[in-house]
Protein backbone atom coordinates (compact mmCIF):
# COMPACT_ATOMS: atom_id res chain seq x y z
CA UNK A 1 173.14 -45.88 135.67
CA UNK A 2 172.98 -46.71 131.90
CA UNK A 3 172.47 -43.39 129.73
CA UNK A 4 169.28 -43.37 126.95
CA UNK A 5 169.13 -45.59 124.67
CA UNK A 6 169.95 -43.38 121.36
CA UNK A 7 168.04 -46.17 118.27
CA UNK A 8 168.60 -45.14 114.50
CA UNK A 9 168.81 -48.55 112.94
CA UNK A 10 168.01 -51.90 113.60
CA UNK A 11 168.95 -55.52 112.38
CA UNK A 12 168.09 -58.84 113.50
CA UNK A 13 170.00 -62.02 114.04
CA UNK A 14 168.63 -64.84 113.13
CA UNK A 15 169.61 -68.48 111.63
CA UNK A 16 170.79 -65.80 108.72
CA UNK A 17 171.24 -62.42 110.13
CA UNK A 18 172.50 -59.48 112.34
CA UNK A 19 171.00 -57.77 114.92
CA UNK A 20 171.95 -53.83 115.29
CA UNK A 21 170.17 -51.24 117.45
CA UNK A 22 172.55 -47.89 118.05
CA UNK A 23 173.13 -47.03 121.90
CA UNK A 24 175.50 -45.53 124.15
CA UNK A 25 175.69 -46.65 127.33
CA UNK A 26 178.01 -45.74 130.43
CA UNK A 27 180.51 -48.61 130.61
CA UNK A 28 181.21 -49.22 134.71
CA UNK A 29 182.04 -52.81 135.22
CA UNK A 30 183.35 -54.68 138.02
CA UNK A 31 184.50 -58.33 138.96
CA UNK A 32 181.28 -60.87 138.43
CA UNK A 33 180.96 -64.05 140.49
CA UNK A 34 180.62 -66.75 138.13
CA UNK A 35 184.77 -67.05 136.91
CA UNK A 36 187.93 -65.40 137.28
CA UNK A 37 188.22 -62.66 134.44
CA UNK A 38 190.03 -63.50 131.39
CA UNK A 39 190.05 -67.30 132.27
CA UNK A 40 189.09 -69.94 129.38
CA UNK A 41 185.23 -70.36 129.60
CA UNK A 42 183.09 -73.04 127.71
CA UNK A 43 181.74 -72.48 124.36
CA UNK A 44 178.63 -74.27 122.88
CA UNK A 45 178.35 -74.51 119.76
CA UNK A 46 174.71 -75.57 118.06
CA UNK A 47 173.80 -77.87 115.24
CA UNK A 48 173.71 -74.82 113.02
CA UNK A 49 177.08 -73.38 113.94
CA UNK A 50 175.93 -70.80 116.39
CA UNK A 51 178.68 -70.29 119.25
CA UNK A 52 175.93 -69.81 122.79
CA UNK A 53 178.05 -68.79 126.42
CA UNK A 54 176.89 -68.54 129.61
CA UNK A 55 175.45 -65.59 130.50
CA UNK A 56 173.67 -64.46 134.12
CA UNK A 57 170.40 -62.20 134.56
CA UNK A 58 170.47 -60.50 137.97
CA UNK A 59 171.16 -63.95 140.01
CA UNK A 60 169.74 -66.06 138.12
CA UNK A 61 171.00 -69.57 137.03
CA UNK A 62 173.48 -69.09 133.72
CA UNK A 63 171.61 -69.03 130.64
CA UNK A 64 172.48 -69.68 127.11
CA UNK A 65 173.05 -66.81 125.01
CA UNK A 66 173.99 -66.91 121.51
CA UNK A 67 177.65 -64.72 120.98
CA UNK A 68 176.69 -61.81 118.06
CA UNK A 69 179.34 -59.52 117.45
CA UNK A 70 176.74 -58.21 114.99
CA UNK A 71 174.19 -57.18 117.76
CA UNK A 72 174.49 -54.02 119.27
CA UNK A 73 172.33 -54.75 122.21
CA UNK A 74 172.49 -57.97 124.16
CA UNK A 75 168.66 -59.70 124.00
CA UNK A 76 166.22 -61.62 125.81
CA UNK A 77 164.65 -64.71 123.48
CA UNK A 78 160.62 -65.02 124.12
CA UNK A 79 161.66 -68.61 125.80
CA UNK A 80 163.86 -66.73 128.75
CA UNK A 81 161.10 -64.14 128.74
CA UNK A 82 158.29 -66.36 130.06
CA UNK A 83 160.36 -67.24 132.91
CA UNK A 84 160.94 -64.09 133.58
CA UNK A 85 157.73 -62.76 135.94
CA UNK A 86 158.77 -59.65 137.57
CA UNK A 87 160.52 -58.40 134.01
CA UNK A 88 158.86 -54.69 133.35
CA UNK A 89 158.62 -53.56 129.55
CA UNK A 90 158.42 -50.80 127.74
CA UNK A 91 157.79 -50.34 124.24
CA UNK A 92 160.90 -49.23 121.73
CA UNK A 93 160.31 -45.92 119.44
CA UNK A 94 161.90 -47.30 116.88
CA UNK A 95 161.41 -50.80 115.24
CA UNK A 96 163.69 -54.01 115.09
CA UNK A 97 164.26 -53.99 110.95
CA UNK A 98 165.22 -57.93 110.38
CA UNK A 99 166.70 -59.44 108.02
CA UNK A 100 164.12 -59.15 105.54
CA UNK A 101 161.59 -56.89 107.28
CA UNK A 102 160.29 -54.77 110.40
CA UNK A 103 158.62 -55.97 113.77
CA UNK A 104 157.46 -53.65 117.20
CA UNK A 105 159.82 -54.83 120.17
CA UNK A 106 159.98 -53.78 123.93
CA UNK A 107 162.98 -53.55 126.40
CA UNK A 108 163.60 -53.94 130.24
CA UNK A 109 166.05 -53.02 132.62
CA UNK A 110 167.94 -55.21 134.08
CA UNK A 111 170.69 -54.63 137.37
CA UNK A 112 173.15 -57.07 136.50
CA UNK A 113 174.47 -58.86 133.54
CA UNK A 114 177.30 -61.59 134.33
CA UNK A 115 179.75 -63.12 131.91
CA UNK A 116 183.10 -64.33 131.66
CA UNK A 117 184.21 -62.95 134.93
CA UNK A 118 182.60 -59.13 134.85
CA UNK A 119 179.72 -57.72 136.17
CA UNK A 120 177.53 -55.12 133.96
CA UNK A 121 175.05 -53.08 136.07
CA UNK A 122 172.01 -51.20 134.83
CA UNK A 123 171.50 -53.00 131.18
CA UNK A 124 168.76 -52.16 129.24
CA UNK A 125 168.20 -55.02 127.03
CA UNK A 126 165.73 -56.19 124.08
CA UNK A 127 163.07 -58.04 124.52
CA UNK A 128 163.00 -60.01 121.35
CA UNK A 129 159.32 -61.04 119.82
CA UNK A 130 158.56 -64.24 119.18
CA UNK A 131 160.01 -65.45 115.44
CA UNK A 132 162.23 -68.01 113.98
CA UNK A 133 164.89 -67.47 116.20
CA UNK A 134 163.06 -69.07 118.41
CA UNK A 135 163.90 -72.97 116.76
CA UNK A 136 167.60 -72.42 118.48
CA UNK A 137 166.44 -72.56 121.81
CA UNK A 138 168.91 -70.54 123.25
CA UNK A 139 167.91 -67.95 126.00
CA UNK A 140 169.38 -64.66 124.83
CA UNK A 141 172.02 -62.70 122.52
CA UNK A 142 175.14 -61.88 123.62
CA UNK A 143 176.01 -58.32 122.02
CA UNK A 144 178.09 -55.63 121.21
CA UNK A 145 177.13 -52.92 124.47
CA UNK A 146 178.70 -56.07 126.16
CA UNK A 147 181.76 -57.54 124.23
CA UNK A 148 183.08 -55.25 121.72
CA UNK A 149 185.09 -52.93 124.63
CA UNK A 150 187.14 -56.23 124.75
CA UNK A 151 189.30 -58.84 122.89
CA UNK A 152 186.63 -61.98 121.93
CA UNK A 153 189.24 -65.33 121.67
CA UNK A 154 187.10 -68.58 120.57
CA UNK A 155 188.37 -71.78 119.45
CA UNK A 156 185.17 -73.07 117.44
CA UNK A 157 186.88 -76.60 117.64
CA UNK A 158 188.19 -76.71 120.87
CA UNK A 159 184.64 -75.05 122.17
CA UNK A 160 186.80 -72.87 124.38
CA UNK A 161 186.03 -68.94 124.54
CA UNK A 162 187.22 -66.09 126.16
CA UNK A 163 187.21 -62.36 126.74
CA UNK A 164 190.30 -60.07 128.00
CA UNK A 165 190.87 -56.30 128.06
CA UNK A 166 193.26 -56.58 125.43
CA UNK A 167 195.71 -59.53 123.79
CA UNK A 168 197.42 -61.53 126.18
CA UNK A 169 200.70 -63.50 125.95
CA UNK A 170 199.85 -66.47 123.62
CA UNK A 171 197.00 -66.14 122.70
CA UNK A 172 198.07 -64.99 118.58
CA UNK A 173 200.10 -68.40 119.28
CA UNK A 174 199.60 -70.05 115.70
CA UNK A 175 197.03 -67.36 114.64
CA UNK A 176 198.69 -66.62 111.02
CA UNK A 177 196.28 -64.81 109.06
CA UNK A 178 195.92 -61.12 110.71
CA UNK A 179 193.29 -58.39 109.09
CA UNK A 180 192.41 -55.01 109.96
CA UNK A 181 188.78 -53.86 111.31
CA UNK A 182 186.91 -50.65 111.93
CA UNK A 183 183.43 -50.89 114.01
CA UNK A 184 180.52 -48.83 112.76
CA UNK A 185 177.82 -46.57 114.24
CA UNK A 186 176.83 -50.08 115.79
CA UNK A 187 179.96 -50.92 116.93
CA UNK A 188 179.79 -54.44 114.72
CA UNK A 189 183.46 -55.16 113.19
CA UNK A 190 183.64 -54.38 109.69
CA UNK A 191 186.73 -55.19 107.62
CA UNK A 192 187.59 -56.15 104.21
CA UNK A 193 188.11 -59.88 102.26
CA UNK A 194 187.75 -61.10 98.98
CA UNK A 195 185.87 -63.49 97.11
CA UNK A 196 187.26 -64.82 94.08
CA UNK A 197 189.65 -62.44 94.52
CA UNK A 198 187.58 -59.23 94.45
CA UNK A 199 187.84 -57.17 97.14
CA UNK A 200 184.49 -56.36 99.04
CA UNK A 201 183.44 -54.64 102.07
CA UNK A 202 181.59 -56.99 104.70
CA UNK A 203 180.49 -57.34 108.48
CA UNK A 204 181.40 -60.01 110.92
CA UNK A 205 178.41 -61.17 112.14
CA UNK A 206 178.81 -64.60 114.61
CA UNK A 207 175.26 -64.24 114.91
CA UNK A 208 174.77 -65.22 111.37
CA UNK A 209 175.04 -69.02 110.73
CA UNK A 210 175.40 -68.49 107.35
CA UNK A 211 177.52 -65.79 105.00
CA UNK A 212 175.21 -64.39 102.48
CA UNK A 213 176.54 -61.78 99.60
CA UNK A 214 174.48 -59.40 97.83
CA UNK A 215 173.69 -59.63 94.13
CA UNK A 216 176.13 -56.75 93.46
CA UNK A 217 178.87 -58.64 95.24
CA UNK A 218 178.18 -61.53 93.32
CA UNK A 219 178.61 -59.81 89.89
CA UNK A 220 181.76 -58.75 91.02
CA UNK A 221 182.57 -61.83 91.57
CA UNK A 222 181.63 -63.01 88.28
CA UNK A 223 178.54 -64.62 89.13
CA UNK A 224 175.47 -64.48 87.39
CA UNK A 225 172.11 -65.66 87.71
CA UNK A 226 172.76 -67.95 85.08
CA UNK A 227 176.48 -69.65 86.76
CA UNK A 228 176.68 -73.15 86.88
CA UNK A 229 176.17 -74.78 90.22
CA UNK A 230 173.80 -71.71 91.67
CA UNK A 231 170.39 -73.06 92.84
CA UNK A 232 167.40 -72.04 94.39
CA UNK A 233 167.63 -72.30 98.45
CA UNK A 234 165.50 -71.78 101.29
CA UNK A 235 164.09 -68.52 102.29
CA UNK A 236 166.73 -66.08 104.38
CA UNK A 237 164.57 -65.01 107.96
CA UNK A 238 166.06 -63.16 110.43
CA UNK A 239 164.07 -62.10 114.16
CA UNK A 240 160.77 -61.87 112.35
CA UNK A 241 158.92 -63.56 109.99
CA UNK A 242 159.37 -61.58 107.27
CA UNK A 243 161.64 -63.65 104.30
CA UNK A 244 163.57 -62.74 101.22
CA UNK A 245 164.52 -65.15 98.44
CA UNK A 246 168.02 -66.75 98.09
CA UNK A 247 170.27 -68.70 95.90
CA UNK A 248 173.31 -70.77 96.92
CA UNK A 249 176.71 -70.74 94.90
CA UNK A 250 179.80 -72.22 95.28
CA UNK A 251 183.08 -69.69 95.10
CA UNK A 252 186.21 -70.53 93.77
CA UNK A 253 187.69 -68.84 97.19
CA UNK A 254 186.99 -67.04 100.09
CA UNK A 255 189.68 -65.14 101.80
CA UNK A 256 189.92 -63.14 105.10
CA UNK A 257 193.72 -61.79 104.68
CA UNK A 258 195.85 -64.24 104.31
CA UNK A 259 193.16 -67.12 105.50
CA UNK A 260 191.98 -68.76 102.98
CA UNK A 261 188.77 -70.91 102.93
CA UNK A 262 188.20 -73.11 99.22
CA UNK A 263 185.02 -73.02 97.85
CA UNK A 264 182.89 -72.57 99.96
CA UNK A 265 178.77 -72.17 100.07
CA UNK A 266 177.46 -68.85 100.40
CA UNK A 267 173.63 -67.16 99.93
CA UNK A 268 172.80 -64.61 97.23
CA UNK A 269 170.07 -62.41 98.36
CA UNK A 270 169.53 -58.38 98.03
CA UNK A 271 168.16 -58.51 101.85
CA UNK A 272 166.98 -55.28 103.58
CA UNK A 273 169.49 -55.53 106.07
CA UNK A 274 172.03 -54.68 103.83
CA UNK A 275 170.26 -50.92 103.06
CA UNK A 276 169.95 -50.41 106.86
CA UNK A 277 173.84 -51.54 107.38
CA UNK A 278 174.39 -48.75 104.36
CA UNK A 279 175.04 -50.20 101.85
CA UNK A 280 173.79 -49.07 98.31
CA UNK A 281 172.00 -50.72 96.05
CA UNK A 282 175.09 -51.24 93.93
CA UNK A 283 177.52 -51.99 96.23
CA UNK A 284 178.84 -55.06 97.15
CA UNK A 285 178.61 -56.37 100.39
CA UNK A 286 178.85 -58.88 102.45
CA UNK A 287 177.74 -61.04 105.62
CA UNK A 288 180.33 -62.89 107.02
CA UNK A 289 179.34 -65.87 109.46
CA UNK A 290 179.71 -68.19 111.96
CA UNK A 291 180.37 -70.75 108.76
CA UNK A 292 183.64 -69.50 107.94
CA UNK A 293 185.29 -69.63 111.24
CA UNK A 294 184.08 -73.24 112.01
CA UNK A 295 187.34 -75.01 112.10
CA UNK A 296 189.25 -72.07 112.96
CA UNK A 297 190.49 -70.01 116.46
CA UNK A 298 190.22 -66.65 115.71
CA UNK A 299 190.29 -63.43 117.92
CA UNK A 300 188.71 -60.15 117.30
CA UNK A 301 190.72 -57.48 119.02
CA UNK A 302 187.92 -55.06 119.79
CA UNK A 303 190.43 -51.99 121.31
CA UNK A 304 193.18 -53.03 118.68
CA UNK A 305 190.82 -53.07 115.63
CA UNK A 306 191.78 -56.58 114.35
CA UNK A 307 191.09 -59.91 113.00
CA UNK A 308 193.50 -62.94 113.64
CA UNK A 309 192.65 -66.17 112.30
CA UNK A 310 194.27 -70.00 112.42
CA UNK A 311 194.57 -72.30 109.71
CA UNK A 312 191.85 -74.93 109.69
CA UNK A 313 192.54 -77.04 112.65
CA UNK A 314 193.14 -80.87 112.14
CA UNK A 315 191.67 -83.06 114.74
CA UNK A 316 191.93 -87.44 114.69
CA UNK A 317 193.35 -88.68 111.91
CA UNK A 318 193.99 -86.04 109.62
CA UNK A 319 190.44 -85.07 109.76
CA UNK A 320 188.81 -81.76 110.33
CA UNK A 321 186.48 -81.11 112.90
């Protein structure tokens, strides 16, 4: 039987975003009936870069859930909800606090939870409120009081995925770039990379389509409201409808260790998120997404606390995918 949800913070993914609620939870899990454990499952991966797996409710059909290694607690969207007739909710004491702002959510208990091969019994899971989440059309989130007692594998290009107890023969095969992690109060991986060359603290959130950097990282970086080649972009939303204000700005260079990724596009926006993740006002930080990893494999090594990354695979003729 799961223990009590313990909440003291909350975050929501979104098409920019992480979603955190703090929990313990007893860990029993035994074989599931929809693969063989450890084996190479398919990964979706969505117009806007989010990686979905299949995922199984009690005995339900496999649903789509979107893979957060930012969310604490794996979610139900308001779509899977409706379909969902006998599902009993209770209201949360605490709120979900989004990206940019605060909504009321509920939970429910559910028996059984199957993915990748195991089978997690007694889950108490969000019930996520309608919002713009919603415009991904995916079923649920896939989070943290499931995945991060394990090693996550996923080959964004190859839209392969898997999950093992800990690193298996070949699976660092060609995986150059190695960085180390720590997971917070949340359990979401936190680790350390640079942007043009400045060191800065950041989470790894595969929830988040995009990475976004806080003002403070930004001047660190030597960016200014006034750099050439910043300009206004769209509003950054996470699970509820609240919205903050955001620039876009090419860096010179991104790098995660030894990976490397040339100027790319990130967001500059002081969200709210980044005071409930703990950040000060004046200290850098950063959300690293989905974005950076797109042409990459990379495994996160929950038990071993690290980050391995490929080089940018080449698919075709000499093109990336």
């Amino acid at each position: 039987m799961a223990s009590a949800i313990r909440r003291s913070s909350v975050a929501a993914i979104g098409l920019f975003g992480a979603l955190f609620i703090a929990q313990t939870y007893a860990h029993a899990t035994e074989p599931g009936v929809d693969a063989p454990r450890g084996a190479p499952q398919d990964l979706e991966v969505l117009p806007s870069g989010h990686p979905v797996v299949q995922v199984r409710l009690n005995w339900s059909e496999p649903k789509r859930f979107v893979l957060d290694t930012a969310a604490s607690t794996t979610t139900i969207m308001p779509k899977l909800r409706a379909g969902l007739p006998g599902l009993i909710a209770r209201r949360s004491a605490e709120p979900l606090n989004g990206a940019a702002g605060q909504t009321e959510v509920e939970t429910t208990m559910v028996d059984r939870v199957s993915v990748a091969g195991r089978l997690f019994r007694s889950r108490e899971l969000l019930l996520l409120p309608p919002g713009p989440t919603d415009k991904l059309g995916t079923d649920g989130i896939l989070g943290a009081d499931i995945i991060a007692r394990f090693v996550i594998a996923m080959d964004m290009p190859g839209r392969k995925w898997r999950m093992t107890e800990k690193v298996e023969p070949g699976m660092l095969d060609g995986l150059t770039a190695s960085v180390a992690l720590t997971l917070d109060d949340q359990r979401a991986p936190r680790l350390t990379i640079r942007i043009n060359g400045v060191a800065v603290p950041a989470v790894l959130d595969t929830g988040a389509r995009g990475t976004i950097i806080n003002w403070a990282a930004a001047k660190a970086a030597g960016i200014a409201p006034d750099t050439p080649g910043l300009v206004a972009a769209s509003d950054v939303k996470g699970a509820t409808n609240h919205a903050t204000a955001s620039v876009e700005v090419p860096l010179r260079e991104l790098a995660i260790g030894e990976a490397t990724v040339a100027t790319p596009k990130v967001r500059v926006a002081d969200l709210p998120v980044f005071k409930v993740l703990g950040f000060a006002g004046d200290q850098p930080a950063v959300i690293l997404g989905i974005d950076m990893f797109a042409d990459r494999h990379f495994v996160i090594d929950h038990p071993g606390l690290r980050l391995h990354i490929s080089p940018p695979v080449v698919t075709g003729a000499g093109q990336q995918p």
